[in-house]
C-alpha atoms as a PDB file:
ATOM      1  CA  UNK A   1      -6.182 -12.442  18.436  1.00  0.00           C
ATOM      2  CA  UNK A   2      -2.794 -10.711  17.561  1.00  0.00           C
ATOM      3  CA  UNK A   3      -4.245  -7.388  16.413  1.00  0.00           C
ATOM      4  CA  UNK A   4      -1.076  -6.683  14.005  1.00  0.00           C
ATOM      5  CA  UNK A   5      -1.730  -6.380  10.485  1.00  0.00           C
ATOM      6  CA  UNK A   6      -4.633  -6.279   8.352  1.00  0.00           C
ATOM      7  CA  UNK A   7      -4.510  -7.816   4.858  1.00  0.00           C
ATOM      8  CA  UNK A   8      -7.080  -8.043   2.053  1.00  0.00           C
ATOM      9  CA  UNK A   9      -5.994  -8.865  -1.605  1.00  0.00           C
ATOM     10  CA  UNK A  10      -8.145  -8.491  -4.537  1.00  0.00           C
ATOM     11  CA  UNK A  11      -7.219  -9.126  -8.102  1.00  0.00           C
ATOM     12  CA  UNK A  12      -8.558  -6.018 -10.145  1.00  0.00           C
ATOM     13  CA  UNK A  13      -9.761  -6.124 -14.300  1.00  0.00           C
ATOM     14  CA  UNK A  14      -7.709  -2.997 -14.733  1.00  0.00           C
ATOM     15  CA  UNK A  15      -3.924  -1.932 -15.108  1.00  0.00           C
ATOM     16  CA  UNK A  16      -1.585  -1.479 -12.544  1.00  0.00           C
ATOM     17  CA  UNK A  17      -1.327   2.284 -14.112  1.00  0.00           C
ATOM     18  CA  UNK A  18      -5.142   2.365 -13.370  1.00  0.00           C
ATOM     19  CA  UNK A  19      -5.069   1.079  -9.962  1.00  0.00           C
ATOM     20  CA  UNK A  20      -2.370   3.322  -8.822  1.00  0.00           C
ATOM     21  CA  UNK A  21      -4.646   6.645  -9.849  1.00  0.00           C
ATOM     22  CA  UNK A  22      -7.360   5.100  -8.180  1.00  0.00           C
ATOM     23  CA  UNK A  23      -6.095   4.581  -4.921  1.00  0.00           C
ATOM     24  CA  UNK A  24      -4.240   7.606  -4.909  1.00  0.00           C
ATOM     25  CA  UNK A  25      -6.028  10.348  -6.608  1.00  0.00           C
ATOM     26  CA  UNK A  26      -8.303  12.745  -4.300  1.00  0.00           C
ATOM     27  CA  UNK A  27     -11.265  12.585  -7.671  1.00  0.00           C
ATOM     28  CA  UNK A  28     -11.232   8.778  -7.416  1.00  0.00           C
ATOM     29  CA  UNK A  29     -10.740   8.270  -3.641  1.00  0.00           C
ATOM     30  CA  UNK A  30     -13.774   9.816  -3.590  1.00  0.00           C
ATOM     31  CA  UNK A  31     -15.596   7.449  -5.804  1.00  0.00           C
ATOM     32  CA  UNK A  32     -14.592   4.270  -3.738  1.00  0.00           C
ATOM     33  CA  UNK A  33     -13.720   5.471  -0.110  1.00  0.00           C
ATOM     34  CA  UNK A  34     -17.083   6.616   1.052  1.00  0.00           C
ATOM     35  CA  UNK A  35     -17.144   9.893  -0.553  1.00  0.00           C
ATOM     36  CA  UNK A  36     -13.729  10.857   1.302  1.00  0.00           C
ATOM     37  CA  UNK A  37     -12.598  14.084   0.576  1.00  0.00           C
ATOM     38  CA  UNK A  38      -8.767  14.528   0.342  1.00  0.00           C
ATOM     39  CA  UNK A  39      -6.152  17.180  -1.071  1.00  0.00           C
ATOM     40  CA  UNK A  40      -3.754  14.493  -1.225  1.00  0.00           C
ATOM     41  CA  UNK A  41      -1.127  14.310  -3.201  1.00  0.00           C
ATOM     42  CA  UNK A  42       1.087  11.094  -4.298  1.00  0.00           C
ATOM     43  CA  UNK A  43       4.315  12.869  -3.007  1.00  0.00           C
ATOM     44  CA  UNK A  44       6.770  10.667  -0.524  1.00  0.00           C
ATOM     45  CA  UNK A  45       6.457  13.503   2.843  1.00  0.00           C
ATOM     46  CA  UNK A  46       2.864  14.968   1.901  1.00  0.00           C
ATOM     47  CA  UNK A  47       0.462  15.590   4.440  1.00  0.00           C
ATOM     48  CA  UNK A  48      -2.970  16.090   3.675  1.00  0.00           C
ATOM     49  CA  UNK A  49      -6.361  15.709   5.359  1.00  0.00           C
ATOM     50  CA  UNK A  50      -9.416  13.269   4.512  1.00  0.00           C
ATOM     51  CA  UNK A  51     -12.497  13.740   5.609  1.00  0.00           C
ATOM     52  CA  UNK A  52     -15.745  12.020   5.803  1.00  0.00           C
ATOM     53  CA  UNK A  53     -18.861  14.023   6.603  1.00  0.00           C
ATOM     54  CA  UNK A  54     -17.004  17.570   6.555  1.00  0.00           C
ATOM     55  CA  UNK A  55     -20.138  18.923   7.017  1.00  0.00           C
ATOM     56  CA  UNK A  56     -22.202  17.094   9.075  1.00  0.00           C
ATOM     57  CA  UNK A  57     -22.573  17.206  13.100  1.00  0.00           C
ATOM     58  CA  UNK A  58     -20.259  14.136  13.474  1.00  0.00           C
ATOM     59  CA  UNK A  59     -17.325  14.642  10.595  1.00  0.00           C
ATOM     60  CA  UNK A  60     -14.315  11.957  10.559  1.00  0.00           C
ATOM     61  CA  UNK A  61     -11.424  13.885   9.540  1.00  0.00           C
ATOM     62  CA  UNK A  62      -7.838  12.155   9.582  1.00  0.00           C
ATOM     63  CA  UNK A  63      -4.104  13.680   8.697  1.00  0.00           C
ATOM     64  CA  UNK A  64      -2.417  11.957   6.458  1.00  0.00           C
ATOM     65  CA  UNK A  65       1.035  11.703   5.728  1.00  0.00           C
ATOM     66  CA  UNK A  66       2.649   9.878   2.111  1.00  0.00           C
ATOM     67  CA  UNK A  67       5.620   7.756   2.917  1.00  0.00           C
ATOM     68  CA  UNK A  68       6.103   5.959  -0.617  1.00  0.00           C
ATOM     69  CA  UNK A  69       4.747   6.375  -4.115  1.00  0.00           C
ATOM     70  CA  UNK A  70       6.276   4.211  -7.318  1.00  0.00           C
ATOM     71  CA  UNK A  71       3.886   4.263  -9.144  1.00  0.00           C
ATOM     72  CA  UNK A  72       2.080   2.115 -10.442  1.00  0.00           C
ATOM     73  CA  UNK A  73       3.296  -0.227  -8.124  1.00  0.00           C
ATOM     74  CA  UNK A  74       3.342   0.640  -4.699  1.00  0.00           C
ATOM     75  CA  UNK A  75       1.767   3.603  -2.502  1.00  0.00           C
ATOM     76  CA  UNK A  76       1.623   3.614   1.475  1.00  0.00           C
ATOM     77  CA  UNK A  77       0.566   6.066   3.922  1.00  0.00           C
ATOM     78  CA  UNK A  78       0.349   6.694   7.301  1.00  0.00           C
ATOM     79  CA  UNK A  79      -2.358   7.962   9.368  1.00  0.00           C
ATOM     80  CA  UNK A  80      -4.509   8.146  12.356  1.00  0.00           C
ATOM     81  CA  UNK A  81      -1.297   9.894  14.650  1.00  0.00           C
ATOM     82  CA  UNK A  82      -3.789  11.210  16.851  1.00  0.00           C
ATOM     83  CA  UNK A  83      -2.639  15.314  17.072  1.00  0.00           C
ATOM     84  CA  UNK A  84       0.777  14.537  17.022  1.00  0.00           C
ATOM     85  CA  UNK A  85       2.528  16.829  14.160  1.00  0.00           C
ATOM     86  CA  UNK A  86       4.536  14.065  12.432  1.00  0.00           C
ATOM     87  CA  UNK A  87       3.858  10.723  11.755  1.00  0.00           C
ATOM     88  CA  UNK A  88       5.665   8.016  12.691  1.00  0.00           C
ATOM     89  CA  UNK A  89       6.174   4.338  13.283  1.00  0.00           C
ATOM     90  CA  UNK A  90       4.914   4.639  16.879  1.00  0.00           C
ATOM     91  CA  UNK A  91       2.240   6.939  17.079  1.00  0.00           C
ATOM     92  CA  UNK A  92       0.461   5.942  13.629  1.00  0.00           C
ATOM     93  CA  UNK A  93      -0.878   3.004  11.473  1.00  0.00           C
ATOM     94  CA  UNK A  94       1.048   2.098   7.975  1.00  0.00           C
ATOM     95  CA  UNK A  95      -1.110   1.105   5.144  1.00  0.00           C
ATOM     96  CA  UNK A  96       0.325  -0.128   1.946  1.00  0.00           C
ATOM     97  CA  UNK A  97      -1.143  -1.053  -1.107  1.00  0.00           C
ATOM     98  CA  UNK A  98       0.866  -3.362  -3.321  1.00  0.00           C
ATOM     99  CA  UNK A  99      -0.022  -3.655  -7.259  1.00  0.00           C
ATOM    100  CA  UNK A 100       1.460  -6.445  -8.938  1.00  0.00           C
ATOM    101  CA  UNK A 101       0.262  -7.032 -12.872  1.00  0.00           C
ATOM    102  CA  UNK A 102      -1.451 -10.133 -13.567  1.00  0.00           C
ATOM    103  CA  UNK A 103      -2.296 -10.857 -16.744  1.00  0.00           C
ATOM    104  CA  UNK A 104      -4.346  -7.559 -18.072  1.00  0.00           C
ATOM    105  CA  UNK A 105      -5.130  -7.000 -14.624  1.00  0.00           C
ATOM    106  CA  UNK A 106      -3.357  -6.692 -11.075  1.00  0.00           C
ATOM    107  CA  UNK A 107      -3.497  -8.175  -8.091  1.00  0.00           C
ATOM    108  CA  UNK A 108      -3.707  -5.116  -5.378  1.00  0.00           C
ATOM    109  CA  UNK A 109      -2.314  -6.034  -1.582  1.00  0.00           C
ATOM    110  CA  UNK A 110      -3.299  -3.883   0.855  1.00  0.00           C
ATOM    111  CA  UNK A 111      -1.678  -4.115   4.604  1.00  0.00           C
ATOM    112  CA  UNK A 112      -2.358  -2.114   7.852  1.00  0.00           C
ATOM    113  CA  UNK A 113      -0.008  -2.367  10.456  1.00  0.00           C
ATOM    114  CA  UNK A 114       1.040  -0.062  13.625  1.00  0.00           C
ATOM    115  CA  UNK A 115      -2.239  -1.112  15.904  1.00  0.00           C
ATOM    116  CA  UNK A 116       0.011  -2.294  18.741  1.00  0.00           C
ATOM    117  CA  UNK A 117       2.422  -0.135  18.578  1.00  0.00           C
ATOM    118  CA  UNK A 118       0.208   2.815  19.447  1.00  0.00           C
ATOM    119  CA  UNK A 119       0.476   1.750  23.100  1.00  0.00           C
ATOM    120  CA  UNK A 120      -3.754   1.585  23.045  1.00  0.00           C
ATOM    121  CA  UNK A 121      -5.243   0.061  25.829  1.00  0.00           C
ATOM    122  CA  UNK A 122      -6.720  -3.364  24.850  1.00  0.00           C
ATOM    123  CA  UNK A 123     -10.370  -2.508  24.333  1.00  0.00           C
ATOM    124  CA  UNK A 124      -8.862   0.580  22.342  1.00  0.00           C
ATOM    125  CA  UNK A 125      -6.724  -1.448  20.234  1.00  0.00           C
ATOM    126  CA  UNK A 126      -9.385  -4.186  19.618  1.00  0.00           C
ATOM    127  CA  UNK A 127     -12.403  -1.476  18.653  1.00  0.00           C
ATOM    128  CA  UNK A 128      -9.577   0.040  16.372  1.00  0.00           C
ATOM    129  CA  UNK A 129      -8.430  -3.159  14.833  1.00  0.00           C
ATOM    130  CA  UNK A 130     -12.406  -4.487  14.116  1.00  0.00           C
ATOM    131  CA  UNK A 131     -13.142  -0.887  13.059  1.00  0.00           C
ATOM    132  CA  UNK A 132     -10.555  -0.867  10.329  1.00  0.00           C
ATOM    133  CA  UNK A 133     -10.933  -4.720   9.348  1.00  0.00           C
ATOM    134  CA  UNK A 134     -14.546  -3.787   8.779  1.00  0.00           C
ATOM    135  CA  UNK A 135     -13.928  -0.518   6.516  1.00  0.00           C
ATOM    136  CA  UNK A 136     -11.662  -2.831   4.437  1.00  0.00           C
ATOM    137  CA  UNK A 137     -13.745  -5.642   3.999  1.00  0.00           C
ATOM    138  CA  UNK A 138     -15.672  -2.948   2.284  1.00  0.00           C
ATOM    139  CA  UNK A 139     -13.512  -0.260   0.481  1.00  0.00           C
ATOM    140  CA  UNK A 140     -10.866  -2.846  -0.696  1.00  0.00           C
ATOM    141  CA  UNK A 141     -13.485  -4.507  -3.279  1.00  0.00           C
ATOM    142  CA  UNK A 142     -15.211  -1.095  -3.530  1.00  0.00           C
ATOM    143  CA  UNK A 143     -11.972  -0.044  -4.863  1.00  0.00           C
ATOM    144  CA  UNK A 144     -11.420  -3.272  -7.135  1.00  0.00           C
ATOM    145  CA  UNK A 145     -14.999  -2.575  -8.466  1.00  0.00           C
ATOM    146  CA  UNK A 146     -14.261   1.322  -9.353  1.00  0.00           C
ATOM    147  CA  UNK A 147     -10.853   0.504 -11.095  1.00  0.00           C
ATOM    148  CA  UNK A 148     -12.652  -2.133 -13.159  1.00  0.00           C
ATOM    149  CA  UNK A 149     -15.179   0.119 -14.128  1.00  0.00           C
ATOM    150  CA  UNK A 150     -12.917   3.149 -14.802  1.00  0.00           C
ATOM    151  CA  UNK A 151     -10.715  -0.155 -16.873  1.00  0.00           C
ATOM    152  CA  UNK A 152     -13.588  -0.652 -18.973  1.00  0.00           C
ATOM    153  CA  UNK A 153     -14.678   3.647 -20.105  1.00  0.00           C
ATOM    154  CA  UNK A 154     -10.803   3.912 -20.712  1.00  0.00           C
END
């Protein structure tokens, strides 16, 4: 297995305009990420912090840091830079989520790329690759079915 990009796409019943607040809004991140708490905001150079379980014995807390917003058609971040102050293209994984319209709807690419070049040993790098393939084979329609629903109150 190569272990260098994850991709899901998902075509969404709600606006590109929609999509964009969804996946990049700390009120609706928390509505399809797992109850992820962020202060993030949608600002190319932002760092912020989400968190999973804050308060429990095991939390999952992650910096963050914004690298693009143009809304409402692209927003990527990077993350999981392990302690190191900034993030960057060797010490941190890219993800990118993609919103092109289609029809009343859009079609919403997400990529995740940087697992090899964080230098992790291989049973590292695979664990971190199936970990992350796993969370998006569940948040990426989780998303899809939040943005539909918010489509449809709106």
């Amino acid at each position: 297995m190569e272990f260098g990009s994850i991709e899901r796409e998902i075509h969404v019943d709600a606006s590109p305009e929609i999509v964009f607040a969804v996946i990049s809004s700390p009120d609706h991140i928390r509505e399809w990420w797992n109850g992820a708490e962020t202060d993030l905001s949608p600002t190319p150079g932002s760092v912020a912090e989400i968190a999973w379980g804050r308060d429990t014995a095991e939390p999952h807390i992650e910096r963050l840091t914004v690298v693009a917003a143009d809304p409402p058609r692209l927003f990527s971040f990077r993350w999981v830079y392990d302690g190191a102050e900034v993030a960057t293209s060797a010490n941190s994984l890219l993800v990118t989520f993609e919103l092109v319209p289609s029809g009343a709807g859009t079609v919403v690419r997400l990529t995740e790329t940087g697992f090899r070049e964080k230098g992790w040993e291989m049973a590292v790098l695979e664990a971190a690759y199936a970990e992350h393939s796993r969370g998006w084979d569940r948040f990426v329609p989780s998303l899809g079915d939040y943005a539909t629903r918010l489509a449809l109150t709106s």
